[in-house]
C-alpha atoms as a PDB file:
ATOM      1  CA  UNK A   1     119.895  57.318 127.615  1.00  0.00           C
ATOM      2  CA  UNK A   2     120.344  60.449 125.619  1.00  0.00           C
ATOM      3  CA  UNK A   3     118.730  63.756 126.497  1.00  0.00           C
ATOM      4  CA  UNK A   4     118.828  67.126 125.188  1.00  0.00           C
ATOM      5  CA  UNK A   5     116.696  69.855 126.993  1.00  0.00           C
ATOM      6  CA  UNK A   6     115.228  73.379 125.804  1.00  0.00           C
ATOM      7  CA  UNK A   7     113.850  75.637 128.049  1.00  0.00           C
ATOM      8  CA  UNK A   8     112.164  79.018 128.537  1.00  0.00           C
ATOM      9  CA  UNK A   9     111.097  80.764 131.428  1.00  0.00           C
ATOM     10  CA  UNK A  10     107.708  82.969 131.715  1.00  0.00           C
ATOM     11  CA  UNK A  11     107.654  86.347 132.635  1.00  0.00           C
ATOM     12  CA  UNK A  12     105.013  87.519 135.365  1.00  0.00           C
ATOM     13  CA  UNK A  13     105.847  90.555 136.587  1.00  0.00           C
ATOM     14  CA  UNK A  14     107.801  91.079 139.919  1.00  0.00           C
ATOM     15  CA  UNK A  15     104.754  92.767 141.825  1.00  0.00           C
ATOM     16  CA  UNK A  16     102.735  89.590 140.608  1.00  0.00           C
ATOM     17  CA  UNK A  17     104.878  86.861 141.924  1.00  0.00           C
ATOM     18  CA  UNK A  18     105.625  88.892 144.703  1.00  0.00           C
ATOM     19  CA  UNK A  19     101.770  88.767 145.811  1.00  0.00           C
ATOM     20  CA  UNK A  20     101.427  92.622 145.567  1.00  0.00           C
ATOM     21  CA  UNK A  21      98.670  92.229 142.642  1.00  0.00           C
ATOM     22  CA  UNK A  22      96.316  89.283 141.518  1.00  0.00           C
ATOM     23  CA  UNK A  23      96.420  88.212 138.047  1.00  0.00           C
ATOM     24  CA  UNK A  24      97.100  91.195 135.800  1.00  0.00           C
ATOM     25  CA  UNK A  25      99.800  92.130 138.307  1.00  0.00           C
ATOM     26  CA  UNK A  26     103.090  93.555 136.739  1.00  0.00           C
ATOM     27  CA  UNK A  27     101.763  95.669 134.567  1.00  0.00           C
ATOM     28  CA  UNK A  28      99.875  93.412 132.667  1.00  0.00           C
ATOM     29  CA  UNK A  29      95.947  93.517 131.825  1.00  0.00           C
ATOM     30  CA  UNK A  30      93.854  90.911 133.629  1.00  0.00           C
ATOM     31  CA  UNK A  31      92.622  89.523 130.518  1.00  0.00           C
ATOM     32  CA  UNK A  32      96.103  89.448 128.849  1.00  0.00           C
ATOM     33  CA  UNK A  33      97.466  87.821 132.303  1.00  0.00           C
ATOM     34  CA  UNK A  34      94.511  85.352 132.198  1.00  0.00           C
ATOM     35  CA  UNK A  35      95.168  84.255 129.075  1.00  0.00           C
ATOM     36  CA  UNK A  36      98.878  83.667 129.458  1.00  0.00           C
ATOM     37  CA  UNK A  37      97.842  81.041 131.731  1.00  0.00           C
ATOM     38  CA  UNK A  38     100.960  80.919 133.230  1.00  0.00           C
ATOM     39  CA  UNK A  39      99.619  81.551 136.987  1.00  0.00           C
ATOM     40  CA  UNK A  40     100.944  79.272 139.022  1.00  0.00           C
ATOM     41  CA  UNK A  41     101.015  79.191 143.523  1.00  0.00           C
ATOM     42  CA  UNK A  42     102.563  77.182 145.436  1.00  0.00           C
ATOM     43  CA  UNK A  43     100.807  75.546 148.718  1.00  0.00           C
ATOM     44  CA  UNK A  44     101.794  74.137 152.040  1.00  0.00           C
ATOM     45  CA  UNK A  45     100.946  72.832 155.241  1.00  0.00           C
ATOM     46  CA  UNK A  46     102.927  73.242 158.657  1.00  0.00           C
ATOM     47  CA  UNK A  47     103.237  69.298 158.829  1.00  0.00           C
ATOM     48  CA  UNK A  48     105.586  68.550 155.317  1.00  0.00           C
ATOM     49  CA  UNK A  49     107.792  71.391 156.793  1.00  0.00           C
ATOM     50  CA  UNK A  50     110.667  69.206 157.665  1.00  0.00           C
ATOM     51  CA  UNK A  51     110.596  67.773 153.826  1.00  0.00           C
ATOM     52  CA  UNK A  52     109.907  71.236 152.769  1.00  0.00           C
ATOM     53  CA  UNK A  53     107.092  69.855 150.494  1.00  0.00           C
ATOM     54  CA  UNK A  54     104.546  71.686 148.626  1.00  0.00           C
ATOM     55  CA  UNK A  55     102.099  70.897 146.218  1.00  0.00           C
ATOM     56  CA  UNK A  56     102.150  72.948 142.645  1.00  0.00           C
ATOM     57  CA  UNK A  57      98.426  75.039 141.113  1.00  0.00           C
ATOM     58  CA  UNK A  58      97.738  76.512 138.386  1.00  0.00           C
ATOM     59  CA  UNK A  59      95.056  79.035 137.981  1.00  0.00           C
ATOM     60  CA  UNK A  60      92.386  78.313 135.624  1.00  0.00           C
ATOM     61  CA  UNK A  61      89.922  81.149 136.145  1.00  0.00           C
ATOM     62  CA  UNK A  62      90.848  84.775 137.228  1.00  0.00           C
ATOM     63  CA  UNK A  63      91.659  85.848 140.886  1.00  0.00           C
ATOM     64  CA  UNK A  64      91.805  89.216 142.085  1.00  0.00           C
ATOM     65  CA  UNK A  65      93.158  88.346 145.514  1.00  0.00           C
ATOM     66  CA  UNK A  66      97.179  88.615 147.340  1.00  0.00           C
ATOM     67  CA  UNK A  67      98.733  86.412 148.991  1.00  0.00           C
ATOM     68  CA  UNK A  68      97.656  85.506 153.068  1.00  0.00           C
ATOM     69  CA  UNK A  69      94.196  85.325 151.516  1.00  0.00           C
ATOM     70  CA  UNK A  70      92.194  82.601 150.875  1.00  0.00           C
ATOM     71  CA  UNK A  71      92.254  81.572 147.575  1.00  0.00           C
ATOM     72  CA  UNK A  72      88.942  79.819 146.452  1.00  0.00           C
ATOM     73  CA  UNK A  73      89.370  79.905 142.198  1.00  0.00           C
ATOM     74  CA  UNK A  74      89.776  76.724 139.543  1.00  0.00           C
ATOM     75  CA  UNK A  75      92.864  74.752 140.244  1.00  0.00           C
ATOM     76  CA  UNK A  76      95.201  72.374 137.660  1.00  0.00           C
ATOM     77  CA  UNK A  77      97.264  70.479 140.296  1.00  0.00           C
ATOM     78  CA  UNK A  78     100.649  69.724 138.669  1.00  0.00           C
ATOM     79  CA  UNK A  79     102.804  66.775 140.068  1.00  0.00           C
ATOM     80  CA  UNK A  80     106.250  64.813 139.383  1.00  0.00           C
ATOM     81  CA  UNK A  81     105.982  62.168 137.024  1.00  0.00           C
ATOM     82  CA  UNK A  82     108.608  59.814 137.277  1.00  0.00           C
ATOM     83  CA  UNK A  83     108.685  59.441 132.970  1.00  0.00           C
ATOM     84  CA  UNK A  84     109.678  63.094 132.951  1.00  0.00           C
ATOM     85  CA  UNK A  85     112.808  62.972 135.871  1.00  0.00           C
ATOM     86  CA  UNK A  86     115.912  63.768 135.431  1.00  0.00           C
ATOM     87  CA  UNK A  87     117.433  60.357 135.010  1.00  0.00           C
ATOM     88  CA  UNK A  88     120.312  59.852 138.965  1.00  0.00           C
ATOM     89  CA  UNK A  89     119.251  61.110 142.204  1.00  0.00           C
ATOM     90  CA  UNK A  90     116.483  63.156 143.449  1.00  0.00           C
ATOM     91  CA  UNK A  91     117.383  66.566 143.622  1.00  0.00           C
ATOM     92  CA  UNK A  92     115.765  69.271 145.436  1.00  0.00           C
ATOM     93  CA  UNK A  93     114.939  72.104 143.261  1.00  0.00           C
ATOM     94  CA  UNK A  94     115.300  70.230 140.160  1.00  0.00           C
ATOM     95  CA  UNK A  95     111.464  68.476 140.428  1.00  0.00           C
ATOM     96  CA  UNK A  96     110.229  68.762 136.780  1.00  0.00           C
ATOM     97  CA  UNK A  97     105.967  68.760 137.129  1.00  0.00           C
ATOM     98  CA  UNK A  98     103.238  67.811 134.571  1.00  0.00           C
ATOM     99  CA  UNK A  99      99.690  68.378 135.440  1.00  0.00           C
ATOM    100  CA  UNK A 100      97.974  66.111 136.421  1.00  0.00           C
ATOM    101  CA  UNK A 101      95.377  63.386 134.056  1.00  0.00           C
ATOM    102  CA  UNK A 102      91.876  65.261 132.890  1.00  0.00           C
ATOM    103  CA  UNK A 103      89.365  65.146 135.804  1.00  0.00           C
ATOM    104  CA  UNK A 104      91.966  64.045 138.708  1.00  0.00           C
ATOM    105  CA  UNK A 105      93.717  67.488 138.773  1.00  0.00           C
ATOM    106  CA  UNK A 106      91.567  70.119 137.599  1.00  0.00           C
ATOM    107  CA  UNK A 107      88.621  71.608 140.070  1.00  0.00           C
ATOM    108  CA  UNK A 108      86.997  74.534 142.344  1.00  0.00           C
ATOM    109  CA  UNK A 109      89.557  74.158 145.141  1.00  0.00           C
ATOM    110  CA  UNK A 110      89.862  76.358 148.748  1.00  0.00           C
ATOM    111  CA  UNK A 111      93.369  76.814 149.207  1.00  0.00           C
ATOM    112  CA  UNK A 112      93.416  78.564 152.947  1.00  0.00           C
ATOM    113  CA  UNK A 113      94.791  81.479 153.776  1.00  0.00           C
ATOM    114  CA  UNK A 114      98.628  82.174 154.511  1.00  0.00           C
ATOM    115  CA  UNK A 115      99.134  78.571 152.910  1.00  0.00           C
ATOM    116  CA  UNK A 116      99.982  79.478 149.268  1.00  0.00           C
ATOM    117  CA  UNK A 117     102.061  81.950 147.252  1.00  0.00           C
ATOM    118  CA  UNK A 118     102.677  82.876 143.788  1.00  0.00           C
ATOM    119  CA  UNK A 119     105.886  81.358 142.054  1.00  0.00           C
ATOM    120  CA  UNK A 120     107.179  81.171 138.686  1.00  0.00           C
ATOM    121  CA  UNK A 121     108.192  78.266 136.550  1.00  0.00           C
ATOM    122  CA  UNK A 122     109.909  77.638 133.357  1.00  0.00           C
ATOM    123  CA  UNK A 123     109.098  75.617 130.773  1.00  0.00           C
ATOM    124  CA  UNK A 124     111.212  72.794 129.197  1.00  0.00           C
ATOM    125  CA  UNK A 125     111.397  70.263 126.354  1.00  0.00           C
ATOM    126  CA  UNK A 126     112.867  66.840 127.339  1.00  0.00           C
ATOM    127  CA  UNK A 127     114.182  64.633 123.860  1.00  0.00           C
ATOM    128  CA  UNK A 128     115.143  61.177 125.120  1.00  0.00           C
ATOM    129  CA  UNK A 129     116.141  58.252 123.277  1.00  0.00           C
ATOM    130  CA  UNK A 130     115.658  54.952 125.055  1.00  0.00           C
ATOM    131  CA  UNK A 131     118.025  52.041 124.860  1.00  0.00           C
ATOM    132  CA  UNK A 132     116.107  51.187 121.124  1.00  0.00           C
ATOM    133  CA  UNK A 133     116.957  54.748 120.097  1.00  0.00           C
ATOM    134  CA  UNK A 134     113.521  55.813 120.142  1.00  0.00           C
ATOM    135  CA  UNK A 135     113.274  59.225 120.345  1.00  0.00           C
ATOM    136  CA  UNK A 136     110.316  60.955 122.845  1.00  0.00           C
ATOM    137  CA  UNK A 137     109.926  64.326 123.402  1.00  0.00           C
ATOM    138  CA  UNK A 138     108.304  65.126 126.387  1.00  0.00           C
ATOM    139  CA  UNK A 139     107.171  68.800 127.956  1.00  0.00           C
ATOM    140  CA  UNK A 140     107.424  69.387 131.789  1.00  0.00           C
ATOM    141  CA  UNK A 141     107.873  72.902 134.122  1.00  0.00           C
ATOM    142  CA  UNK A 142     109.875  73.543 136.816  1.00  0.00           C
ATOM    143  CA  UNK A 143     109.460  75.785 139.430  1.00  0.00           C
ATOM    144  CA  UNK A 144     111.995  78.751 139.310  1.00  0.00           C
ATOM    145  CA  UNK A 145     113.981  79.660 142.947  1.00  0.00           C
ATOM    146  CA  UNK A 146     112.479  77.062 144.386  1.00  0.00           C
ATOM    147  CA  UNK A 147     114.022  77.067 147.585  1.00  0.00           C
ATOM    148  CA  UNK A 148     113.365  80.860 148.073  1.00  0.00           C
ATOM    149  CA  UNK A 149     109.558  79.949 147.065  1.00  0.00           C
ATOM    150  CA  UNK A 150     109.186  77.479 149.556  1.00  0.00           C
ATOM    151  CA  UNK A 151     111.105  79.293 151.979  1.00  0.00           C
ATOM    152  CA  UNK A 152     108.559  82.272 151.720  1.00  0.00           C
ATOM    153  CA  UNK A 153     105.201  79.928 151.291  1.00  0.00           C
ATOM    154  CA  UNK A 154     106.548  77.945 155.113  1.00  0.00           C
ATOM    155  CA  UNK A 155     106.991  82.035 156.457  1.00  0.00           C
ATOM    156  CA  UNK A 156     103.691  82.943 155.710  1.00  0.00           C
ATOM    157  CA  UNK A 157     102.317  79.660 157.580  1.00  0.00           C
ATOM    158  CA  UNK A 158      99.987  80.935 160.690  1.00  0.00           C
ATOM    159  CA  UNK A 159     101.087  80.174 163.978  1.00  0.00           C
ATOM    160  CA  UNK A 160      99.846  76.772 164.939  1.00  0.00           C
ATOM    161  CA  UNK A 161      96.713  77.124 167.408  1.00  0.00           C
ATOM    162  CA  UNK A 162      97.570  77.180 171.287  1.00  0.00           C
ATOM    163  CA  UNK A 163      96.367  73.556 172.781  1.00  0.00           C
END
């Protein structure tokens, strides 16, 4: 299998991925920032800790709120697809994620609070040829720094509730 990848990466400003600002953070007008579409958080739960798992949104309608708040906005859940893997061995960090099929990934969701954060991801052009020499080209994102993200998402966790 042959495979030649492009990529580039987005640019939200720092005080939006750092949570400081909703969308429009950075400098950036809301409606510009809406538009770029190019929002994307990062959620988890105390129980995938020891995999360090998350699961990958991206806004679809604005959101004026920071991170440690509940976020309650239109989701597109983005997942790994094994067709657009890096062909070897699972490597943390190097997930590549394509949203998910029209009406299974796209809705009104609650994410609760202190379970997401904001991350940035990069965008990337997979051309593979197959063992006929077909040639498919095939669009993906990754999640930039992902094991600072994830790092930062499991900090913000609340305590678990006294039993």
């Amino acid at each position: 299998i042959n495979s030649n990848t492009s990529n580039s990466t987005n640019s939200i400003g720092a005080d939006f991925i750092e949570g400081k600002k909703g969308i429009g953070g950075g400098g950036m007008g809301e409606e510009e920032a809406f538009q770029n579409k190019d929002n994307f958080v990062i959620m988890v739960q105390a129980d995938w800790q020891e995999q360090r798992g998350f699961r990958l949104f991206q806004i679809q309608q604005e959101f004026g709120g920071t991170e440690g708040e509940q976020l309650v906005t239109e989701l597109q859940e983005w997942y790994t697809a094994d067709e657009v893997q890096a062909p070897g061995v699972f490597v943390f960090g190097q997930q590549r994620f394509v949203p998910k099929p029209a009406g299974r990934g796209r809705a009104k969701k609650s994410l609760p609070a202190g379970s997401w954060v904001y991350c940035q991801v990069s965008h990337h052009t997979d051309d593979s040829s197959n063992k006929f020499g077909a040639v498919r080209s095939r669009s993906f994102i990754m999640v930039e720094n992902v094991a600072e993200v994830v790092k930062r998402a499991y900090s913000r966790l609340p305590p678990p509730p006294d039993d």
